[in-house]
C-alpha atoms as a PDB file:
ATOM      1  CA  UNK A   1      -5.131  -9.375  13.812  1.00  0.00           C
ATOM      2  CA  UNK A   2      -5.981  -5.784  13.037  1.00  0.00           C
ATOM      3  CA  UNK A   3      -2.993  -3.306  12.391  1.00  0.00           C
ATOM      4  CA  UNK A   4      -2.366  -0.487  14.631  1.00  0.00           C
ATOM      5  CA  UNK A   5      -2.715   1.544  11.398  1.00  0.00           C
ATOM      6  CA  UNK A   6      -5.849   0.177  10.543  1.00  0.00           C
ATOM      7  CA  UNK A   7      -6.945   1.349  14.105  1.00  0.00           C
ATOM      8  CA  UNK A   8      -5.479   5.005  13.778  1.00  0.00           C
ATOM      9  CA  UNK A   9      -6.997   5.380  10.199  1.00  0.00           C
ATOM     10  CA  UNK A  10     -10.664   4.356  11.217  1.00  0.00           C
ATOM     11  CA  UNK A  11      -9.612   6.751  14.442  1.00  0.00           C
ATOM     12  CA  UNK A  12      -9.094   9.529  11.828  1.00  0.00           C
ATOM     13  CA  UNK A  13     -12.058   8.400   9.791  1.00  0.00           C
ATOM     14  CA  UNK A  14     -14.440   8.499  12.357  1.00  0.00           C
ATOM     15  CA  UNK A  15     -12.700  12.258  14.015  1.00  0.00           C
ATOM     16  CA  UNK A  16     -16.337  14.076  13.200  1.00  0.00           C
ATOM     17  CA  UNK A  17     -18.376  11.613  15.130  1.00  0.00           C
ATOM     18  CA  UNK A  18     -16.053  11.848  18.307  1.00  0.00           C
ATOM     19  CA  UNK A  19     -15.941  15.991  18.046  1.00  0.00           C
ATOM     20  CA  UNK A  20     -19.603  15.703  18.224  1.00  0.00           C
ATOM     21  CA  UNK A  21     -19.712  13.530  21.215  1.00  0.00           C
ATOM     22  CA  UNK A  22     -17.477  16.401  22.501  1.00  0.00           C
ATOM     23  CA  UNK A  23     -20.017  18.786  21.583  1.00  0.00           C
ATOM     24  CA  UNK A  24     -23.085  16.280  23.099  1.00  0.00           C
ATOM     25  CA  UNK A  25     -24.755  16.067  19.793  1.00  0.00           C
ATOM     26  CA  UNK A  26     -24.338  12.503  19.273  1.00  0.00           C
ATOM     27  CA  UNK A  27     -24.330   9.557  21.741  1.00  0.00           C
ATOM     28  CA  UNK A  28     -21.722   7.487  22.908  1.00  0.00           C
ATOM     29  CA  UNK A  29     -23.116   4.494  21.380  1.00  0.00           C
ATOM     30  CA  UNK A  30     -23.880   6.057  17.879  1.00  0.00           C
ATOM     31  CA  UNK A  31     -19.718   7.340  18.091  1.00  0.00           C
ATOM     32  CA  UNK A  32     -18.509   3.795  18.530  1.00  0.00           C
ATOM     33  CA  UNK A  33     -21.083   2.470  15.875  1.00  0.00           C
ATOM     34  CA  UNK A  34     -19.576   4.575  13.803  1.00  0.00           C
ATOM     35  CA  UNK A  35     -16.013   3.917  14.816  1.00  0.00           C
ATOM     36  CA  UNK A  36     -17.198   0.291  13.960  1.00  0.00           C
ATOM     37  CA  UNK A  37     -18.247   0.557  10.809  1.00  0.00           C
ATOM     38  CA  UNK A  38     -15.088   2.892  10.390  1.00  0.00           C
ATOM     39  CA  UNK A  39     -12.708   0.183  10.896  1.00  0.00           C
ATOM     40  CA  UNK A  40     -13.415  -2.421   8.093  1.00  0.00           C
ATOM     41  CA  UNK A  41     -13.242   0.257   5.281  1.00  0.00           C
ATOM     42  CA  UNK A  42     -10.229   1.523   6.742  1.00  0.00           C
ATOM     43  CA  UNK A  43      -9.054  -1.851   6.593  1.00  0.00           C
ATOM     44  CA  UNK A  44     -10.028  -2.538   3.228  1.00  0.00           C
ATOM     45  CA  UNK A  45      -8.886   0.974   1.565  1.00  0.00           C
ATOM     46  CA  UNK A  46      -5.283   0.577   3.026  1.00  0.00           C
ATOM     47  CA  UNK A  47      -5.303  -3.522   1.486  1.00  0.00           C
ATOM     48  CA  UNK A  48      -5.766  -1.524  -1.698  1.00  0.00           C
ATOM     49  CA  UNK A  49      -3.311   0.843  -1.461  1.00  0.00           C
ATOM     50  CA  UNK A  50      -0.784  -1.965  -0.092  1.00  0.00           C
ATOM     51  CA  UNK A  51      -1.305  -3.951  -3.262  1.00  0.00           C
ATOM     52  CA  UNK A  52      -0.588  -0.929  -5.148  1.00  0.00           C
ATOM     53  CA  UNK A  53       1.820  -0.232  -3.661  1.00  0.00           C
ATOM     54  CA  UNK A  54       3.833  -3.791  -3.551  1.00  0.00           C
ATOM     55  CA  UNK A  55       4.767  -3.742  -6.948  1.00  0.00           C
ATOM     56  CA  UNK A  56       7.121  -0.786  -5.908  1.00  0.00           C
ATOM     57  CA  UNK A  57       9.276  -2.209  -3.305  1.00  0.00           C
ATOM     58  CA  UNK A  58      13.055  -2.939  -3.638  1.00  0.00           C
ATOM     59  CA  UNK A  59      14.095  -6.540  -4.275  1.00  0.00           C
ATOM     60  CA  UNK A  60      16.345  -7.862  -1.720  1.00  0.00           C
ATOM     61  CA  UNK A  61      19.819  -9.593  -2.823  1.00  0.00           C
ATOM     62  CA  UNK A  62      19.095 -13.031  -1.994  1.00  0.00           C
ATOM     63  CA  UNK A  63      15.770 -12.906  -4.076  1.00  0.00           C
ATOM     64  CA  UNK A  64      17.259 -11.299  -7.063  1.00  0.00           C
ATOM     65  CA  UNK A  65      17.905 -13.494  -9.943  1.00  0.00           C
ATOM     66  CA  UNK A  66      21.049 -14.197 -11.504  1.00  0.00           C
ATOM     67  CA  UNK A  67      21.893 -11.113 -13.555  1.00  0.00           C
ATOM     68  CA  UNK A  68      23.246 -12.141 -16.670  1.00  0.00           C
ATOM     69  CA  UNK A  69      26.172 -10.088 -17.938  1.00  0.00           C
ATOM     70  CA  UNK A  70      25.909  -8.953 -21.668  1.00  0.00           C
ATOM     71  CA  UNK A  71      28.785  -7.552 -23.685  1.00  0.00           C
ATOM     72  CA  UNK A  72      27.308  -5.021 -26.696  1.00  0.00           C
ATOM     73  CA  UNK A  73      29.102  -6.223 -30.177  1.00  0.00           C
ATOM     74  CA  UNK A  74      29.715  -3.790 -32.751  1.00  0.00           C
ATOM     75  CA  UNK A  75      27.053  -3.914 -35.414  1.00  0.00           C
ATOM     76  CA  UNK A  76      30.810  -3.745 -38.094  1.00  0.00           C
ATOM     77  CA  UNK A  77      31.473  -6.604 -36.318  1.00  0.00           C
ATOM     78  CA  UNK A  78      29.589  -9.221 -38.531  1.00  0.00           C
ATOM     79  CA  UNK A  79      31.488 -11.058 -40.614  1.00  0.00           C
ATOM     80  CA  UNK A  80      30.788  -9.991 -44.184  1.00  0.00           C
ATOM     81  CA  UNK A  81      29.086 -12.324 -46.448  1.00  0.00           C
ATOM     82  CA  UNK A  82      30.166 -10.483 -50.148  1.00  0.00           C
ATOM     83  CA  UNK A  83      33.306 -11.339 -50.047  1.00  0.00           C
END
């Protein structure tokens, strides 16, 4: 299924080509064509930026791992050997 902002991002892709239908330089059918083609690149350039973008998101509770509590020693604190 598509995503509705897939749909509004061809929309905004393809905004010349509907302003010229306004202005009757272009055809209906060449504005839709257009629209068309519009739609898998916007669907492919916002994959992309949702990949990049995944890497960023906050890790819910139950999916965090185990944190592991460490308690910092004193480097003094080694027993020493020239005794």
């Amino acid at each position: 299924m598509i995503r509705p902002s897939v749909l509004l991002f061809a929309l905004l892709i393809s905004a010349p080509a509907w302003y010229r239908l306004l202005l009757d330089e272009l055809e209906l059918r060449q504005v839709l064509v257009r629209f068309l083609v519009a739609v898998p690149v916007a669907a492919v350039l916002l994959a992309g930026l949702r990949f990049l973008l995944a890497g960023y998101r906050k890790v819910e509770e139950e999916e965090a791992p185990a944190s592991v509590v460490v308690t910092p020693e004193r480097y003094d604190s080694a027993p020493d050997e020239s005794r």
